[in-house]
PDB file of N, CA and C in Angstrom:
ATOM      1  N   UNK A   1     190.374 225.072 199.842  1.00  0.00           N
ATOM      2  CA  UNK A   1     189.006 225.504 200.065  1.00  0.00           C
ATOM      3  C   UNK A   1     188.052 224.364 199.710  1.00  0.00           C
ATOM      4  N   UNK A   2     186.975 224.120 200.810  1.00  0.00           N
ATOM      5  CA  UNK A   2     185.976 223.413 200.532  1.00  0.00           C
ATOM      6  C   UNK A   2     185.447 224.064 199.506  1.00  0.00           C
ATOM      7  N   UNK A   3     184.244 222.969 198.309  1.00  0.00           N
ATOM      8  CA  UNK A   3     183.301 223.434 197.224  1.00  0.00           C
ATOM      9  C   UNK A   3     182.048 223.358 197.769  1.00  0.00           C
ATOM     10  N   UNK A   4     181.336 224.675 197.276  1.00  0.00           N
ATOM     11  CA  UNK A   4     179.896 225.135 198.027  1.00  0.00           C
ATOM     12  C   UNK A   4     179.222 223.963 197.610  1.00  0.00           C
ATOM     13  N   UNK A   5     178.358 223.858 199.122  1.00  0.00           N
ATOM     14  CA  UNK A   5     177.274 222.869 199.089  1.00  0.00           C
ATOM     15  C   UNK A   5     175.431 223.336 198.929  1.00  0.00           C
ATOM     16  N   UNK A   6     175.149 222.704 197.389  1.00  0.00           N
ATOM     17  CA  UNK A   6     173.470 222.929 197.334  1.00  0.00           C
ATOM     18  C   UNK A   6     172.886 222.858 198.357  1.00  0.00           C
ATOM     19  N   UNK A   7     172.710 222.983 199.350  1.00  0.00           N
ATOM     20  CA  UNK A   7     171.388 223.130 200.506  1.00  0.00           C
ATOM     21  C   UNK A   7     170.445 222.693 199.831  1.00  0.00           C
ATOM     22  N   UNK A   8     169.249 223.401 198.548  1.00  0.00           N
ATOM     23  CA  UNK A   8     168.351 222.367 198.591  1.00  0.00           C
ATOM     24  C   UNK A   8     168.245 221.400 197.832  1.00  0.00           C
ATOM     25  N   UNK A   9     169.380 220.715 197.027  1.00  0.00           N
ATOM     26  CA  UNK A   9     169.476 219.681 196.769  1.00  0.00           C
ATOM     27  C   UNK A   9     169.229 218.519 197.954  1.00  0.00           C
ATOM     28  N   UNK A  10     170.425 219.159 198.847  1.00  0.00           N
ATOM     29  CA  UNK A  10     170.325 218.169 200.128  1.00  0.00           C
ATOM     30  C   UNK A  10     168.823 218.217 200.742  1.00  0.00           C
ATOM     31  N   UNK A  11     168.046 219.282 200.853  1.00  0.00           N
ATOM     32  CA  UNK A  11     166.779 219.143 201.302  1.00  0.00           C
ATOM     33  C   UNK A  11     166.025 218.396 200.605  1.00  0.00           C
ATOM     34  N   UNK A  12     165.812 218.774 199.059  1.00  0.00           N
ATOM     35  CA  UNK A  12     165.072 217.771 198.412  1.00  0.00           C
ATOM     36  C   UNK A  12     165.178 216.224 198.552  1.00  0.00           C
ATOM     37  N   UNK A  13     166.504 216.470 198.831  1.00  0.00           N
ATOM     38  CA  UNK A  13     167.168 214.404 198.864  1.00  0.00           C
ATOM     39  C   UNK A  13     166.474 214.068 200.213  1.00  0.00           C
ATOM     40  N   UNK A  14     166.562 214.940 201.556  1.00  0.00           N
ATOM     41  CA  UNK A  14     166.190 214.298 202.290  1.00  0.00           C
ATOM     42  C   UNK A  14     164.498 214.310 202.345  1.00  0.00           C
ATOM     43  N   UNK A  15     163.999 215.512 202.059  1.00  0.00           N
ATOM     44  CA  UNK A  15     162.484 214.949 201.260  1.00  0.00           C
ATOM     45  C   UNK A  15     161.884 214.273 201.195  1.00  0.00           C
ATOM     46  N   UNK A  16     163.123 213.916 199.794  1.00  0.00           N
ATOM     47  CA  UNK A  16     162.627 212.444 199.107  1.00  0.00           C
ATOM     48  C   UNK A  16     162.703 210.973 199.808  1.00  0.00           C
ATOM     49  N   UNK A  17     163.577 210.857 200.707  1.00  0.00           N
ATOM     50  CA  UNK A  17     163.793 209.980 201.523  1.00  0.00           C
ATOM     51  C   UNK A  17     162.836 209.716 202.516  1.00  0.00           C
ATOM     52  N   UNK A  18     162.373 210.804 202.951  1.00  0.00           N
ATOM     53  CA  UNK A  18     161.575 210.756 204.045  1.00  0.00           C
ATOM     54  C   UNK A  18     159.934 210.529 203.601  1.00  0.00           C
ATOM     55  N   UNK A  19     159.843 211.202 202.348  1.00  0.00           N
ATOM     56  CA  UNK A  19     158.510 210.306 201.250  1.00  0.00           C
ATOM     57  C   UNK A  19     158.881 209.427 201.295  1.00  0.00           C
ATOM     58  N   UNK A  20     159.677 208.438 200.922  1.00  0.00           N
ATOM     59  CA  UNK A  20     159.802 206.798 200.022  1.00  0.00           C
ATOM     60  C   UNK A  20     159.344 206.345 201.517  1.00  0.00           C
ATOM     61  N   UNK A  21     160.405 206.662 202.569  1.00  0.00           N
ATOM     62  CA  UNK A  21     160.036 206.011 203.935  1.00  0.00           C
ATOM     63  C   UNK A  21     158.412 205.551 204.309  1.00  0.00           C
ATOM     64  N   UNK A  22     157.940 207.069 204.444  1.00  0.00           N
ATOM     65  CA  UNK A  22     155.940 207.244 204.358  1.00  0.00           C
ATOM     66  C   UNK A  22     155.510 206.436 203.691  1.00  0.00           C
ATOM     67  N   UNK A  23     156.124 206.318 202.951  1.00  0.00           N
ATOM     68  CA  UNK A  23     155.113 205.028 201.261  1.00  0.00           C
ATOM     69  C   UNK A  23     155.591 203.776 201.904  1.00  0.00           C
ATOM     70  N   UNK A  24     156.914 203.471 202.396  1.00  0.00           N
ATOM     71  CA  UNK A  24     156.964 201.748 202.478  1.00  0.00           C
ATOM     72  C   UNK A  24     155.935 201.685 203.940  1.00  0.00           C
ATOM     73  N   UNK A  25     156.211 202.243 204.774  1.00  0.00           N
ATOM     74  CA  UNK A  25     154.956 201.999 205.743  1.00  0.00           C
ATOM     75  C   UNK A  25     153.591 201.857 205.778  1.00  0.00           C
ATOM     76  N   UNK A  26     153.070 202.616 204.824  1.00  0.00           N
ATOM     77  CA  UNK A  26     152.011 202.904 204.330  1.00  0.00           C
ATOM     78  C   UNK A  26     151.699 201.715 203.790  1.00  0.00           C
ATOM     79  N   UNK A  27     152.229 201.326 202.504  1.00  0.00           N
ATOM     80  CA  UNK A  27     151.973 199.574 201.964  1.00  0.00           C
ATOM     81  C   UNK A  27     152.148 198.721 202.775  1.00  0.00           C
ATOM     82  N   UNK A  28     152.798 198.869 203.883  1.00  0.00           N
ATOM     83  CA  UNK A  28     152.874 197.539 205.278  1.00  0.00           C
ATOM     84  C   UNK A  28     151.661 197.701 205.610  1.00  0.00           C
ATOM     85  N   UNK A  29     151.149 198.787 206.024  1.00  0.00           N
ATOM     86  CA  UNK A  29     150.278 199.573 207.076  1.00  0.00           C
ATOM     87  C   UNK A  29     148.744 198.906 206.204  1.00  0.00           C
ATOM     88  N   UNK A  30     148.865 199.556 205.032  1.00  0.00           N
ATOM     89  CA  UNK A  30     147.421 199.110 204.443  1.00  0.00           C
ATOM     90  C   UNK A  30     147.471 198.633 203.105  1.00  0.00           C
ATOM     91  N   UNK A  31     148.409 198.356 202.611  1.00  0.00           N
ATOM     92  CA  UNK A  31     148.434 196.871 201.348  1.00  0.00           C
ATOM     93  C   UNK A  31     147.748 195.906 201.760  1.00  0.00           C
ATOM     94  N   UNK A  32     147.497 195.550 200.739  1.00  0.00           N
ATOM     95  CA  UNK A  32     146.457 194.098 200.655  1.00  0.00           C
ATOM     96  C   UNK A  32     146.870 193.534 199.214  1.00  0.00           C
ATOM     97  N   UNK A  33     147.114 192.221 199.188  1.00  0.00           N
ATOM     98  CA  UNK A  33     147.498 191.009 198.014  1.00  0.00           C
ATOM     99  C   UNK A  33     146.138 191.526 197.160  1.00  0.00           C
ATOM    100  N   UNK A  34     146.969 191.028 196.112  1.00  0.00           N
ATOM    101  CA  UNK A  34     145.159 190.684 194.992  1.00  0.00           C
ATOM    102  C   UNK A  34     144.607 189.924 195.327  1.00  0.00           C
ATOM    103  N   UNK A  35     144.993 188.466 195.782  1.00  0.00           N
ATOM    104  CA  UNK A  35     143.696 187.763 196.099  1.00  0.00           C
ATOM    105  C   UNK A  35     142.925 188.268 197.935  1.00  0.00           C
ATOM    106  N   UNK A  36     143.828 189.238 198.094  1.00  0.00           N
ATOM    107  CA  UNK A  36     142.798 189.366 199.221  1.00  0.00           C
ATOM    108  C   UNK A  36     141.644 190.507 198.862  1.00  0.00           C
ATOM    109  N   UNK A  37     142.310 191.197 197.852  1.00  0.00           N
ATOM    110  CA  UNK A  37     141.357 192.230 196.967  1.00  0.00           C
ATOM    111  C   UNK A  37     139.996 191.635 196.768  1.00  0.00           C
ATOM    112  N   UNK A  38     140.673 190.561 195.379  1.00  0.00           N
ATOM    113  CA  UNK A  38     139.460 189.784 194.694  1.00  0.00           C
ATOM    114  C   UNK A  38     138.281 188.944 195.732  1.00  0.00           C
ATOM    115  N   UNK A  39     139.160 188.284 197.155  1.00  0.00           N
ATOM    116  CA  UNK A  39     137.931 187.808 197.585  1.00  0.00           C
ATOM    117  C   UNK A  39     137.169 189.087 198.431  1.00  0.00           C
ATOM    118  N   UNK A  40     137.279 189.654 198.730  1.00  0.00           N
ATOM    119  CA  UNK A  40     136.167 191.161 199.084  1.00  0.00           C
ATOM    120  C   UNK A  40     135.361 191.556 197.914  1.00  0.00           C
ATOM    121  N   UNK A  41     135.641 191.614 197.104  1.00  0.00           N
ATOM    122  CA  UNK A  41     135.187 191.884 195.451  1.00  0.00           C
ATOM    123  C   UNK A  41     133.821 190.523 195.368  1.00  0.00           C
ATOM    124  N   UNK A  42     134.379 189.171 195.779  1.00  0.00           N
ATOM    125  CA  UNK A  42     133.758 188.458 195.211  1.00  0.00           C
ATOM    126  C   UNK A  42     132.466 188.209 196.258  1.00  0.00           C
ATOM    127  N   UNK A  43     132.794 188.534 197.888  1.00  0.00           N
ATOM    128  CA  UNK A  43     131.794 188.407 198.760  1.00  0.00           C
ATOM    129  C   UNK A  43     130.672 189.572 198.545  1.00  0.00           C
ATOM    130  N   UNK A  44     131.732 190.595 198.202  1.00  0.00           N
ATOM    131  CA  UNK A  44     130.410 191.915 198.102  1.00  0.00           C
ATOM    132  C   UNK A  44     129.428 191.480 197.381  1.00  0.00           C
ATOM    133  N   UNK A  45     130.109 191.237 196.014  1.00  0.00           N
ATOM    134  CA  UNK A  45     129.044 190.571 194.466  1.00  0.00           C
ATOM    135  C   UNK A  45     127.844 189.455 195.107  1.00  0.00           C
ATOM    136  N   UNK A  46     128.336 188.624 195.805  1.00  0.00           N
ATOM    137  CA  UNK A  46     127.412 187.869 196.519  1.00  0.00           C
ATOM    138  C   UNK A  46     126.066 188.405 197.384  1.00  0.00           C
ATOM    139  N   UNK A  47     126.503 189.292 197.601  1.00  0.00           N
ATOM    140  CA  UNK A  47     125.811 189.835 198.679  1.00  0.00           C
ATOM    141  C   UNK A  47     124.912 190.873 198.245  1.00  0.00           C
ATOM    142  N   UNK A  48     125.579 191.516 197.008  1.00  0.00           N
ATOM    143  CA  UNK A  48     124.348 192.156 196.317  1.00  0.00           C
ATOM    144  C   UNK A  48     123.214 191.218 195.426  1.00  0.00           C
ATOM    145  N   UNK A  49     124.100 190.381 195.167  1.00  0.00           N
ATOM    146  CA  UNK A  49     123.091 189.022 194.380  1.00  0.00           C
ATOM    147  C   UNK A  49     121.522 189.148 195.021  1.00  0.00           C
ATOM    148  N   UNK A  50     122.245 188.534 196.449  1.00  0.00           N
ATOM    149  CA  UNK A  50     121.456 187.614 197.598  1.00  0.00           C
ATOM    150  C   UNK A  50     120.428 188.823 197.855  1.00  0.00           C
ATOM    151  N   UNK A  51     121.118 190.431 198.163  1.00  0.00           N
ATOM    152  CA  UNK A  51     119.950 190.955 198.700  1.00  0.00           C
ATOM    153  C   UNK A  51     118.846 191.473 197.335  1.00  0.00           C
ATOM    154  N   UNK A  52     119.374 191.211 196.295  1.00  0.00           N
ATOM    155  CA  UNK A  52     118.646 191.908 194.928  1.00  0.00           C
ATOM    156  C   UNK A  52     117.709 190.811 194.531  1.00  0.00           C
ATOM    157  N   UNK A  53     117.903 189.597 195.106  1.00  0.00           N
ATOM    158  CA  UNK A  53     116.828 187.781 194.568  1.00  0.00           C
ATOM    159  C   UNK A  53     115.565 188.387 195.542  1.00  0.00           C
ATOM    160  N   UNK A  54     116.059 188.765 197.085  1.00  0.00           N
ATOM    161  CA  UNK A  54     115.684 188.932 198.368  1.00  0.00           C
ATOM    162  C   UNK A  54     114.679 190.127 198.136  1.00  0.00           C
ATOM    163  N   UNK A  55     114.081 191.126 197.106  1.00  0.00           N
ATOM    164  CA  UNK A  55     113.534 192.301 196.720  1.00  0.00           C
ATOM    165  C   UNK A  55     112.025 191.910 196.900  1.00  0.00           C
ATOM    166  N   UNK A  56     111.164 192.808 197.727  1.00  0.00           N
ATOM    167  CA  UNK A  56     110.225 192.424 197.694  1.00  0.00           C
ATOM    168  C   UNK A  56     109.034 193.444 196.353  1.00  0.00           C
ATOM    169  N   UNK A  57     109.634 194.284 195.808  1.00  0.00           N
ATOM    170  CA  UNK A  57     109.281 194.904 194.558  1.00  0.00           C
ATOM    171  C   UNK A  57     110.780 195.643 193.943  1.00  0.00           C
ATOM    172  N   UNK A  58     109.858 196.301 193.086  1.00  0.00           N
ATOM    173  CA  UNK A  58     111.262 196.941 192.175  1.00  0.00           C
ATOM    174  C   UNK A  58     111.558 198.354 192.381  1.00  0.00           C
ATOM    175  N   UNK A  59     112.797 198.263 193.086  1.00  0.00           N
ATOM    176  CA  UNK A  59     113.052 199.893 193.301  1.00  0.00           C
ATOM    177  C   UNK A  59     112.486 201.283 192.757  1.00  0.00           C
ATOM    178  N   UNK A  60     111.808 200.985 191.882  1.00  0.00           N
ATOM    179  CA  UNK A  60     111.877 202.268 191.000  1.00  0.00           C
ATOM    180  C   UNK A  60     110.100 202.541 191.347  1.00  0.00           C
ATOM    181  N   UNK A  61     109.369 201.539 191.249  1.00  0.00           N
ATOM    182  CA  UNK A  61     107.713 201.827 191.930  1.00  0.00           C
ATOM    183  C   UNK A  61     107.524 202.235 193.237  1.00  0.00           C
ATOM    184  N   UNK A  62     106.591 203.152 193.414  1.00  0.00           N
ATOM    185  CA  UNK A  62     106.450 203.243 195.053  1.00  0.00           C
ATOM    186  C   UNK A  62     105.153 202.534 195.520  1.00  0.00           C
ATOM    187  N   UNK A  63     104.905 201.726 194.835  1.00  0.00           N
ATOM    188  CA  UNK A  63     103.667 200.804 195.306  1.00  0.00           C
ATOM    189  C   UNK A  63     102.736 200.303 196.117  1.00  0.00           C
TER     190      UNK A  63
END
């Protein structure tokens, strides 16, 4: 005699397989390096600089 087989063990396993799969695509799909992080990080910062020098009063008066 064959020994009974968990069914949802086997479901969970394949599940889980079929998550990990979703996730490695997903990091192909839309991962990004740290330095490609940091330079977006560092252009934004720039750019709020530039438009905050660029103020022709101060946000908070309605003048």
């Amino acid at each position: 005699m064959s020994d009974p087989v968990n069914l949802n063990k086997f479901r969970k396993a394949k599940d889980k397989a079929d998550k990990d799969q979703r996730a490695q695509e997903n990091r192909a799909k839309f991962g990004r390096t740290k330095a490609a992080k940091k330079l977006d990080q560092a252009r934004a910062d720039k750019l709020k600089k530039l438009t905050d020098a660029h103020r022709v009063q101060d946000p908070g008066k309605d003048g």
